[in-house]
PDB file of N, CA and C in Angstrom:
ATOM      1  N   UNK A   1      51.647 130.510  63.918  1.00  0.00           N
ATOM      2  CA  UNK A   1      51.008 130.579  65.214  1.00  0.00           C
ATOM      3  C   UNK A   1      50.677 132.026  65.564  1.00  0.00           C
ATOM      4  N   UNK A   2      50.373 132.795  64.533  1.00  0.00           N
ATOM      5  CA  UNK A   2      49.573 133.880  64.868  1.00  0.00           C
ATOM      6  C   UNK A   2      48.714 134.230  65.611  1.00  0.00           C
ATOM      7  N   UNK A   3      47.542 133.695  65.717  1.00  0.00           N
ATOM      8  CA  UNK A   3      46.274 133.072  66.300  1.00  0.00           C
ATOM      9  C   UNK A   3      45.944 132.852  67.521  1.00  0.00           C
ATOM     10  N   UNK A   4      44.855 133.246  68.151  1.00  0.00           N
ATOM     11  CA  UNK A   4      45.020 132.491  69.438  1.00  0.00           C
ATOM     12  C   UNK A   4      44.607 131.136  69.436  1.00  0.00           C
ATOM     13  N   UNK A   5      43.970 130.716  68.409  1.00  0.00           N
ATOM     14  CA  UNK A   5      43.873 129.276  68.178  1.00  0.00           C
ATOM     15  C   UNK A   5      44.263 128.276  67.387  1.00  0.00           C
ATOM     16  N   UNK A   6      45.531 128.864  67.359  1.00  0.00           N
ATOM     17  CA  UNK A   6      46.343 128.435  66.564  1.00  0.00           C
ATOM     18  C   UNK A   6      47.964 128.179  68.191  1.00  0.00           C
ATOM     19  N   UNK A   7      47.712 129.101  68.579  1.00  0.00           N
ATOM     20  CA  UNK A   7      48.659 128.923  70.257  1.00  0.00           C
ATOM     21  C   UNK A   7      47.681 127.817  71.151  1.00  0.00           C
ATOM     22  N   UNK A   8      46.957 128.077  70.582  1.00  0.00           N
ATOM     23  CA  UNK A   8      46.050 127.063  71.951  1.00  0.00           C
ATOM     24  C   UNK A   8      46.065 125.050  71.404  1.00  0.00           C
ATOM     25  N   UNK A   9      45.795 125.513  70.143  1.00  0.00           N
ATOM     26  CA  UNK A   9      46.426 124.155  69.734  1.00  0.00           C
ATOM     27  C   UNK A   9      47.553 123.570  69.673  1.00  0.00           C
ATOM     28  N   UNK A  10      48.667 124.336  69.734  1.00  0.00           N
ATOM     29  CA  UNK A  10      49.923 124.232  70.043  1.00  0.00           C
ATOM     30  C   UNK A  10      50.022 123.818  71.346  1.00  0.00           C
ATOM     31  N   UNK A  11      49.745 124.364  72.300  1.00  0.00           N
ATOM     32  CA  UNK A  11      49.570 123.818  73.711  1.00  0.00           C
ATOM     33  C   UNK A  11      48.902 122.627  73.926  1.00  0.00           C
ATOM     34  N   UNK A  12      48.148 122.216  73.046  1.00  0.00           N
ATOM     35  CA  UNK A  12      47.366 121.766  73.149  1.00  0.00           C
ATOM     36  C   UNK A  12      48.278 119.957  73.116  1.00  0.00           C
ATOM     37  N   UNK A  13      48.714 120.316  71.440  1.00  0.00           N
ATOM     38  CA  UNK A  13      49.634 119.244  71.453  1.00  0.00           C
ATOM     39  C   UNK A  13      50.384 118.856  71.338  1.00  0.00           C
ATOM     40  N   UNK A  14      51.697 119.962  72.241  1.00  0.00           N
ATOM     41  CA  UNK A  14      53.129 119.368  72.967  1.00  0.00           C
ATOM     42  C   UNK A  14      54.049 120.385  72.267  1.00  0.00           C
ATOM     43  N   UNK A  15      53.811 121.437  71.504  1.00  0.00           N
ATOM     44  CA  UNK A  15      54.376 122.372  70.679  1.00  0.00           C
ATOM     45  C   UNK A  15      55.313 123.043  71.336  1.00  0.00           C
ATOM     46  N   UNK A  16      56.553 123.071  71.486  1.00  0.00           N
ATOM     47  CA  UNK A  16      57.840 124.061  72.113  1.00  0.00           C
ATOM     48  C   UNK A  16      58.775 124.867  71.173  1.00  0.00           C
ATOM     49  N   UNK A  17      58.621 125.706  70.804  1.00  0.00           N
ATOM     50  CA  UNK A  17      59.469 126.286  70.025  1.00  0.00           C
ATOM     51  C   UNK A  17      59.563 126.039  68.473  1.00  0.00           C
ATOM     52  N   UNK A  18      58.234 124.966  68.040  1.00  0.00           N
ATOM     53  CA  UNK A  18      58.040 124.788  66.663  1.00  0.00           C
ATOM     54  C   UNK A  18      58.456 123.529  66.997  1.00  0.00           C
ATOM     55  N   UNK A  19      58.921 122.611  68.274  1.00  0.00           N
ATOM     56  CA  UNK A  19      59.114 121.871  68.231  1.00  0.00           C
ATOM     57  C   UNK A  19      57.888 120.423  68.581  1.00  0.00           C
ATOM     58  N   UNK A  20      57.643 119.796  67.766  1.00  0.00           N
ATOM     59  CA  UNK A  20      56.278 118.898  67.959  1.00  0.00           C
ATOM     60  C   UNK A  20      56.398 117.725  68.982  1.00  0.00           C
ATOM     61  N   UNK A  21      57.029 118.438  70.507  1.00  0.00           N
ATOM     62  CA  UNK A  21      57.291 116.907  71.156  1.00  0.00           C
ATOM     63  C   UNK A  21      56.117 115.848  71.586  1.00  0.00           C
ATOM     64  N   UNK A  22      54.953 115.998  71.496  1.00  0.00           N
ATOM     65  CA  UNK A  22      53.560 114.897  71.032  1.00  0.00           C
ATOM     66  C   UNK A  22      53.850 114.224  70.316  1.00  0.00           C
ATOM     67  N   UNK A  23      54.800 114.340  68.943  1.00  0.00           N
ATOM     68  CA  UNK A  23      55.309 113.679  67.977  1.00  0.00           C
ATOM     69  C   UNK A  23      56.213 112.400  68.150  1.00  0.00           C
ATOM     70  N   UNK A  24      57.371 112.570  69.169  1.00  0.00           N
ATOM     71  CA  UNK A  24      58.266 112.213  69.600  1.00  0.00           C
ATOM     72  C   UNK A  24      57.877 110.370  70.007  1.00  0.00           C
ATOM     73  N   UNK A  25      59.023 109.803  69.300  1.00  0.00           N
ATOM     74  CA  UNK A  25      58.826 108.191  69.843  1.00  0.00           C
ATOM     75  C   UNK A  25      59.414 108.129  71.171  1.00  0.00           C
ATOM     76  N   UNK A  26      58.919 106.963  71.502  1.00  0.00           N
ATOM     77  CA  UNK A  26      59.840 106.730  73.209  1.00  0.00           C
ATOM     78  C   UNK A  26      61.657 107.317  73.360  1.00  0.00           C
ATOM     79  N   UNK A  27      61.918 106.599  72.331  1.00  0.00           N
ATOM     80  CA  UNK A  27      63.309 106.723  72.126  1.00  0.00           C
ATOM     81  C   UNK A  27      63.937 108.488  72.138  1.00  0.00           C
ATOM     82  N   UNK A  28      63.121 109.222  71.390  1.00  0.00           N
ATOM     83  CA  UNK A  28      63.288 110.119  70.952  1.00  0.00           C
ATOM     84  C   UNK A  28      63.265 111.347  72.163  1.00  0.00           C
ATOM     85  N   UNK A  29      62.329 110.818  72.817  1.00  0.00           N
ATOM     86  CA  UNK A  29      61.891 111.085  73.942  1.00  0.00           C
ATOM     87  C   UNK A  29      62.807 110.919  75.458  1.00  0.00           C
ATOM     88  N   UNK A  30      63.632 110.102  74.942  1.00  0.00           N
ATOM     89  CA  UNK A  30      64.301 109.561  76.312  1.00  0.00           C
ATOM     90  C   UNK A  30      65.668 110.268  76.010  1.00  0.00           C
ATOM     91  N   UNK A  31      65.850 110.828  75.000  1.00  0.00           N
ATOM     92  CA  UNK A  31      67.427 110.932  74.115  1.00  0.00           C
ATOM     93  C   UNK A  31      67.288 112.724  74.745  1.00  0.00           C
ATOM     94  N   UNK A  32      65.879 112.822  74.109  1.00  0.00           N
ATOM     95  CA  UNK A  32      65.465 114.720  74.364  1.00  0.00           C
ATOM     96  C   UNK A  32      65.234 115.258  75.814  1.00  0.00           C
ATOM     97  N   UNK A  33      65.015 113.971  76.536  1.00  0.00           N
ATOM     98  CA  UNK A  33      65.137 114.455  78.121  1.00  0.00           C
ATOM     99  C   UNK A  33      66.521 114.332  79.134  1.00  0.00           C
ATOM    100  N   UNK A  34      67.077 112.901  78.519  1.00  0.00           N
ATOM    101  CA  UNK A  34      68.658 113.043  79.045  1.00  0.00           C
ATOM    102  C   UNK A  34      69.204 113.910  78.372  1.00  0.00           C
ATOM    103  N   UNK A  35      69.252 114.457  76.931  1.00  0.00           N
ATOM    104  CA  UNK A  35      69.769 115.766  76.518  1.00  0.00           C
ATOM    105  C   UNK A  35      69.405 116.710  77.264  1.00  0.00           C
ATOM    106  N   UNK A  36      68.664 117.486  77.707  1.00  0.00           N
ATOM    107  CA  UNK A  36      68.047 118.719  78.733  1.00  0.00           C
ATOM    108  C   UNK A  36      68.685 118.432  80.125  1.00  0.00           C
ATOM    109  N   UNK A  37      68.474 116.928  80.766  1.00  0.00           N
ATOM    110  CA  UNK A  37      69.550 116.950  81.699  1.00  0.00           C
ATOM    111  C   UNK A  37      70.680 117.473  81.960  1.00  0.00           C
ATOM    112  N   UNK A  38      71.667 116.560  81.251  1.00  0.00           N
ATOM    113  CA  UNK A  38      73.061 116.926  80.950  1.00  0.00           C
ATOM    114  C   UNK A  38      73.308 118.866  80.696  1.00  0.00           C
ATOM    115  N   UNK A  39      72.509 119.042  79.253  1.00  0.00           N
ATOM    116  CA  UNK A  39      72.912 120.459  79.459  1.00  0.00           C
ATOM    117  C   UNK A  39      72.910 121.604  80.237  1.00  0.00           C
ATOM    118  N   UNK A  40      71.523 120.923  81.117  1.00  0.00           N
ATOM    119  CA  UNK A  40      71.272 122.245  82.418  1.00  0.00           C
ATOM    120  C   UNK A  40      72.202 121.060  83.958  1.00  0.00           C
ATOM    121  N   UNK A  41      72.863 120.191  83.550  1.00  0.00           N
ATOM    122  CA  UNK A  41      73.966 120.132  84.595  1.00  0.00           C
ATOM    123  C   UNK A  41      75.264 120.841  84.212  1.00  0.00           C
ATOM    124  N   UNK A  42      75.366 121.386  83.169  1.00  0.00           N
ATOM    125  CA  UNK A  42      76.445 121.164  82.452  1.00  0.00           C
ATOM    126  C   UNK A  42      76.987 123.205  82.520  1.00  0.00           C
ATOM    127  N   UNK A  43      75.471 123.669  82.209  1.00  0.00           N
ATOM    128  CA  UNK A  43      75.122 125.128  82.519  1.00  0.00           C
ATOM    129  C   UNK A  43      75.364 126.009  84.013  1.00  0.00           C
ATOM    130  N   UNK A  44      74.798 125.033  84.998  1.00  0.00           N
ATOM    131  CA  UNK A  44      74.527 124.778  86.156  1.00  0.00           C
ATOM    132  C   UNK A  44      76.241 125.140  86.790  1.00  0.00           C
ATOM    133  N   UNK A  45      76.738 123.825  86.422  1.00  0.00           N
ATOM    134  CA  UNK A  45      78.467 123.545  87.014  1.00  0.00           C
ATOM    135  C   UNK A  45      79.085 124.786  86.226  1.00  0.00           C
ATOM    136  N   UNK A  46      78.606 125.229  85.301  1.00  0.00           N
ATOM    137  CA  UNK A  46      79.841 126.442  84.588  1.00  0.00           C
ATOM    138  C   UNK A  46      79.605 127.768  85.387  1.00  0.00           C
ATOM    139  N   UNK A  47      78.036 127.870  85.578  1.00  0.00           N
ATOM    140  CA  UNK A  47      77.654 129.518  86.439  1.00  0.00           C
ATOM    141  C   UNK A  47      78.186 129.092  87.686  1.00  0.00           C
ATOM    142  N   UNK A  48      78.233 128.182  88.285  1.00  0.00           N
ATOM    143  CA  UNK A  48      78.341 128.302  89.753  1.00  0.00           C
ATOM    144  C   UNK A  48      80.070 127.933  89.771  1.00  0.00           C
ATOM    145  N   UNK A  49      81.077 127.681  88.802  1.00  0.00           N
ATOM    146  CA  UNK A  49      82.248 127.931  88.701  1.00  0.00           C
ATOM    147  C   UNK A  49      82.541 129.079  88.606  1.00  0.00           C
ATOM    148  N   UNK A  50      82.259 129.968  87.638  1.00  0.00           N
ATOM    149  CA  UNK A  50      81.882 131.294  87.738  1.00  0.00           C
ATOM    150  C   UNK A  50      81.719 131.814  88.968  1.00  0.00           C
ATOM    151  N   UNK A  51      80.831 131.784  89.359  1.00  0.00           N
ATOM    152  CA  UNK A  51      79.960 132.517  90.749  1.00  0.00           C
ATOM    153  C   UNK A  51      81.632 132.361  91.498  1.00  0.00           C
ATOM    154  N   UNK A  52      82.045 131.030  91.899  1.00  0.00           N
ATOM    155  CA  UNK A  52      82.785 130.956  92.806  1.00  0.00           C
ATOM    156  C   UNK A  52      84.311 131.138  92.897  1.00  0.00           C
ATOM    157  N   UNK A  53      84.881 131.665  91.447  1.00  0.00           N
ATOM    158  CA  UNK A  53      85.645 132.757  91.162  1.00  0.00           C
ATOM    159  C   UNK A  53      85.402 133.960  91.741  1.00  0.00           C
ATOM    160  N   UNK A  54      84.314 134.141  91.054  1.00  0.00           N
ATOM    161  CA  UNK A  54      84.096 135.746  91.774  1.00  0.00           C
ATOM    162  C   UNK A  54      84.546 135.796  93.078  1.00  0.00           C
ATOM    163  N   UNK A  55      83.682 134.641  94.121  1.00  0.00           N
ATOM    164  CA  UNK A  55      83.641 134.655  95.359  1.00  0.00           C
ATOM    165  C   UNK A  55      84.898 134.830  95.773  1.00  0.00           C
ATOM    166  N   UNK A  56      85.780 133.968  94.971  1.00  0.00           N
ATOM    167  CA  UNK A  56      87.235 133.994  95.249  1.00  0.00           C
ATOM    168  C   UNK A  56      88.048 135.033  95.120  1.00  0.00           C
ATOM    169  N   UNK A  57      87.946 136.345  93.966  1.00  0.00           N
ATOM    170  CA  UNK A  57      88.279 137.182  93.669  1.00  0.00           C
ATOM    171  C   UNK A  57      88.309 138.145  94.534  1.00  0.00           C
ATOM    172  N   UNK A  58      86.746 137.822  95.339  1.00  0.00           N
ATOM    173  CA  UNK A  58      86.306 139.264  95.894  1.00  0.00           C
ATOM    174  C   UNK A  58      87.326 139.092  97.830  1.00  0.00           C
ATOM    175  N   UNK A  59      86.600 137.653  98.033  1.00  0.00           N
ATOM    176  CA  UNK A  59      86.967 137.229  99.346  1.00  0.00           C
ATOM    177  C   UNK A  59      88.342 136.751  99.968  1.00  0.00           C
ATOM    178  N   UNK A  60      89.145 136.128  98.915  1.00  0.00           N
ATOM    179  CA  UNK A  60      89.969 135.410  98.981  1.00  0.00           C
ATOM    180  C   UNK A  60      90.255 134.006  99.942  1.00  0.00           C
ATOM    181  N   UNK A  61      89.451 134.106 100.225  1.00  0.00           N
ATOM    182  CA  UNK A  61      89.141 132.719 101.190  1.00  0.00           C
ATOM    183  C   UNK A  61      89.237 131.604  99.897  1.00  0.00           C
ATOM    184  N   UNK A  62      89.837 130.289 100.684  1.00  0.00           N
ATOM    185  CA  UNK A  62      89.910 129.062  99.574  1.00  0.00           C
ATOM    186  C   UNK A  62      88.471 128.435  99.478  1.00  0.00           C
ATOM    187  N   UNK A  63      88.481 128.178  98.420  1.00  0.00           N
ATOM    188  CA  UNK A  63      86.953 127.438  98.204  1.00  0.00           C
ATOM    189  C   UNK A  63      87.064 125.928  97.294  1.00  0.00           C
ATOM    190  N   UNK A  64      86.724 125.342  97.739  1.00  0.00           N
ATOM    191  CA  UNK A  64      86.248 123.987  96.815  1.00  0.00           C
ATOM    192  C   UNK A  64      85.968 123.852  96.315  1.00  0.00           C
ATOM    193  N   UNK A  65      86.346 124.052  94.906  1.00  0.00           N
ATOM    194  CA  UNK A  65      85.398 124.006  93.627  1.00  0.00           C
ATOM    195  C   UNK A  65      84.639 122.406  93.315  1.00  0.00           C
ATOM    196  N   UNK A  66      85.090 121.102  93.735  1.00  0.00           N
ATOM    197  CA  UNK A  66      84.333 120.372  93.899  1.00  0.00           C
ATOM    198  C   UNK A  66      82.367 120.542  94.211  1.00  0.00           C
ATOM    199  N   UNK A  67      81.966 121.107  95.175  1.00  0.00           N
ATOM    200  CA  UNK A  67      81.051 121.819  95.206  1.00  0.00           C
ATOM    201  C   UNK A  67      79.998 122.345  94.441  1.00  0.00           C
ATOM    202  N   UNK A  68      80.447 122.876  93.295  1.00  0.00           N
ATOM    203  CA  UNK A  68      79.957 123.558  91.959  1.00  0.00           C
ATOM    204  C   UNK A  68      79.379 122.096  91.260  1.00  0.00           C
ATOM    205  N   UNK A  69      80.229 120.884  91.404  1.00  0.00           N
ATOM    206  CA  UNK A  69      79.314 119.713  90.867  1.00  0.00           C
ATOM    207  C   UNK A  69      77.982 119.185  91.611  1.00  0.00           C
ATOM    208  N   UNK A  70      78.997 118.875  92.835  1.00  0.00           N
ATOM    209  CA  UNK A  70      77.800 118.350  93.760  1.00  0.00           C
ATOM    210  C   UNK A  70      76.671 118.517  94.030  1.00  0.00           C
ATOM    211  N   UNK A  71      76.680 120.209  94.621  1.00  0.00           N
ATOM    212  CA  UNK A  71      75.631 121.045  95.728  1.00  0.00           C
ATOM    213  C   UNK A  71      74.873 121.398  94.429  1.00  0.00           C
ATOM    214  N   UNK A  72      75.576 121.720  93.658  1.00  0.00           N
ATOM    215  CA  UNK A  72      74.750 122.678  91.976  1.00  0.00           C
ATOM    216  C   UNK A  72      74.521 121.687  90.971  1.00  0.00           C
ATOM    217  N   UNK A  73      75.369 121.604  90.420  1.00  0.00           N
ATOM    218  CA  UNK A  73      75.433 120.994  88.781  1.00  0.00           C
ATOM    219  C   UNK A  73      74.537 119.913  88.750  1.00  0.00           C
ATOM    220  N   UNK A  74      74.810 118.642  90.089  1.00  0.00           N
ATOM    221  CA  UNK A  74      74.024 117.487  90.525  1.00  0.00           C
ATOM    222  C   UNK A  74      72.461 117.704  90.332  1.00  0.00           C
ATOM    223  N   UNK A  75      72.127 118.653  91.352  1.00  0.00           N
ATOM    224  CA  UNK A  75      71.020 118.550  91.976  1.00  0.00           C
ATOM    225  C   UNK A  75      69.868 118.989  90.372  1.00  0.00           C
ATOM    226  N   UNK A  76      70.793 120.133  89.625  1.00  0.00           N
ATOM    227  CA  UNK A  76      70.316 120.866  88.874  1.00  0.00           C
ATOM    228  C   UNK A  76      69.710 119.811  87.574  1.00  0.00           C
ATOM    229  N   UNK A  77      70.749 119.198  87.105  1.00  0.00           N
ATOM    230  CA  UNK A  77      70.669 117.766  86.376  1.00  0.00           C
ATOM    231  C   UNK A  77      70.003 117.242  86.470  1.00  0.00           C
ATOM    232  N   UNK A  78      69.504 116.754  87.705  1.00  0.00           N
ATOM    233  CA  UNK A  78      68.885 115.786  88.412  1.00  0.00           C
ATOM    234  C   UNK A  78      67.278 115.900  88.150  1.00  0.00           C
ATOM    235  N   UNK A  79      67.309 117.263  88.570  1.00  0.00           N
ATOM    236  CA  UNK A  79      65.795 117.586  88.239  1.00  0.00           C
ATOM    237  C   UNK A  79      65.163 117.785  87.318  1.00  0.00           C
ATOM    238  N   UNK A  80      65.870 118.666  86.184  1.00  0.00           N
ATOM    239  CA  UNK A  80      66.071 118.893  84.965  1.00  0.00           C
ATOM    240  C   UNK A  80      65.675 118.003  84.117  1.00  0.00           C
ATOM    241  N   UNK A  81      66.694 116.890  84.648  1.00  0.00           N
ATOM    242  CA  UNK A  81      66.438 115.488  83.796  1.00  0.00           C
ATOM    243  C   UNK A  81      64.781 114.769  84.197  1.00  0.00           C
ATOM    244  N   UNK A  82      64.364 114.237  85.519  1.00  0.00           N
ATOM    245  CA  UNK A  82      63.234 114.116  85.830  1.00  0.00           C
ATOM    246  C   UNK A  82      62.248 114.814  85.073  1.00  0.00           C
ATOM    247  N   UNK A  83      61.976 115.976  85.208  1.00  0.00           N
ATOM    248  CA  UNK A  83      60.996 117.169  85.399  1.00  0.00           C
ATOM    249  C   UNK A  83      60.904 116.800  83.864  1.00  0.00           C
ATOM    250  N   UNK A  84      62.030 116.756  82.771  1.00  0.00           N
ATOM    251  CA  UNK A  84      61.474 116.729  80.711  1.00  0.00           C
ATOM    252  C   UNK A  84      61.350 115.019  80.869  1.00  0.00           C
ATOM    253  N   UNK A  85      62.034 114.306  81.568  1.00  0.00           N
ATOM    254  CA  UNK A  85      61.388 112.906  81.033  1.00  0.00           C
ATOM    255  C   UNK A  85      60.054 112.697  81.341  1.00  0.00           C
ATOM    256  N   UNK A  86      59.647 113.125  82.645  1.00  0.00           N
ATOM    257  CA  UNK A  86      58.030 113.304  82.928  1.00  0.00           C
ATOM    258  C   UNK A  86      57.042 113.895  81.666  1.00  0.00           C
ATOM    259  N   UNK A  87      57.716 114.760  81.764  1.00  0.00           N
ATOM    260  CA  UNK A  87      56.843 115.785  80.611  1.00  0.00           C
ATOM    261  C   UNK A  87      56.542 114.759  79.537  1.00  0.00           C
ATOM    262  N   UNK A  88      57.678 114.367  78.559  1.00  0.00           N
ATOM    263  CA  UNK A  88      57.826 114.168  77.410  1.00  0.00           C
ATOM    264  C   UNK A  88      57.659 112.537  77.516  1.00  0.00           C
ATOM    265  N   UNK A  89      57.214 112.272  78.497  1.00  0.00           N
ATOM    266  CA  UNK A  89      56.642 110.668  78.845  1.00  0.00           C
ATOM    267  C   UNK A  89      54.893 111.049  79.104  1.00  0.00           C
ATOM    268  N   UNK A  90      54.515 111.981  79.271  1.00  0.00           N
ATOM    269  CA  UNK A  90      52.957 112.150  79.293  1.00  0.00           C
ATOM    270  C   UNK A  90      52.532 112.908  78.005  1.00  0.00           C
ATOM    271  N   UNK A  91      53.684 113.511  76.982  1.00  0.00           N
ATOM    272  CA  UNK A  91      53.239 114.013  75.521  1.00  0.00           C
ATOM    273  C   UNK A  91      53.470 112.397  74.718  1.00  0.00           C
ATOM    274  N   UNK A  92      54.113 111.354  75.191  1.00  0.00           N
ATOM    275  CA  UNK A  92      54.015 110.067  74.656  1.00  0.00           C
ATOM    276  C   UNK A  92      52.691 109.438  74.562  1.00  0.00           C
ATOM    277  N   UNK A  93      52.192 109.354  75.659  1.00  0.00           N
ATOM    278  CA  UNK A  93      50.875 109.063  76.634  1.00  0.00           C
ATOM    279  C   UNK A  93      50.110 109.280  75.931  1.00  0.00           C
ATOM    280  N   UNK A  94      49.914 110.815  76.132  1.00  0.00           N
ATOM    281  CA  UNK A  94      49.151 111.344  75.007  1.00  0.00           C
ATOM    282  C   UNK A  94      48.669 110.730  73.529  1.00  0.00           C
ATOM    283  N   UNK A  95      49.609 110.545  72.759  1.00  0.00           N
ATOM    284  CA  UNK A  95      49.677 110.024  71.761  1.00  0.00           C
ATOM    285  C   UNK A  95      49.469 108.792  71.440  1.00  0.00           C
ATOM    286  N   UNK A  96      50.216 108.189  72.260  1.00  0.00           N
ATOM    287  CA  UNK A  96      49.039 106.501  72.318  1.00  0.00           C
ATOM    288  C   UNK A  96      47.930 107.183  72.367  1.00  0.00           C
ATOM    289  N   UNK A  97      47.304 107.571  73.310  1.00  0.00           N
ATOM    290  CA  UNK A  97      46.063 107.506  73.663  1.00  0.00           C
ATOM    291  C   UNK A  97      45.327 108.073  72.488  1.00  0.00           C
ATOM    292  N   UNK A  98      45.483 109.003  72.006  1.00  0.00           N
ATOM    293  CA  UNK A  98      45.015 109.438  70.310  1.00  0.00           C
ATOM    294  C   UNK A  98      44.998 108.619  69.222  1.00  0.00           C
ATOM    295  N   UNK A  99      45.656 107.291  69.529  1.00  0.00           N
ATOM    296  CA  UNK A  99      45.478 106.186  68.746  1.00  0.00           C
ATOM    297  C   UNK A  99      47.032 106.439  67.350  1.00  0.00           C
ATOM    298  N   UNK A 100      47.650 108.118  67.469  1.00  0.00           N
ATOM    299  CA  UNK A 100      49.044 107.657  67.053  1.00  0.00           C
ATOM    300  C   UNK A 100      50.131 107.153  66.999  1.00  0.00           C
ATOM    301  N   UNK A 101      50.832 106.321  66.274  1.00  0.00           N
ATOM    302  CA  UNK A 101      51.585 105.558  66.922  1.00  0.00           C
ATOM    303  C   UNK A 101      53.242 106.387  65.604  1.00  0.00           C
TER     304      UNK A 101
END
């Protein structure tokens, strides 16, 4: 992908990191977007455990680490997960529609 048209075709059809998700069956697709979920909930709940050490370190006030799931990790997941199944449900789309199956 030297090229600029060689990047533009890549964009073109679903290319991430060398990764060909245009390619991707439903299944594959549904596995690679609840995977991205989970890990950016998973990322999400560890920084904002983090964060709220610190907070604790610095402030000493008690804090709820419950919180770090809910307010963060949840929401983060949540969208995460939405936002690549969308995606990687319209690089599906796509592909029907190109007549690959």
């Amino acid at each position: 992908m030297d090229t600029q048209n060689n990047v533009a075709q890549a964009r073109r059809d679903g290319v991430l990191f060398g990764i060909p998700l245009g390619d991707l069956g439903w299944f594959q697709s549904l596995l690679m977007g609840t995977a991205a979920g989970f890990a950016a909930f998973f990322l999400a709940t560890f920084l904002a455990i983090v964060g709220f050490l610190i907070y604790l370190s610095v402030t000493g006030k008690p804090v709820d680490f419950a919180l770090t799931y809910r307010v963060v990790g949840l929401p983060v997941g949540a969208t995460v997960l939405v936002l690549s199944l969308g995606y990687l449900a319209v690089q599906y789309a796509r592909r029907l529609g190109r007549g690959r199956k």
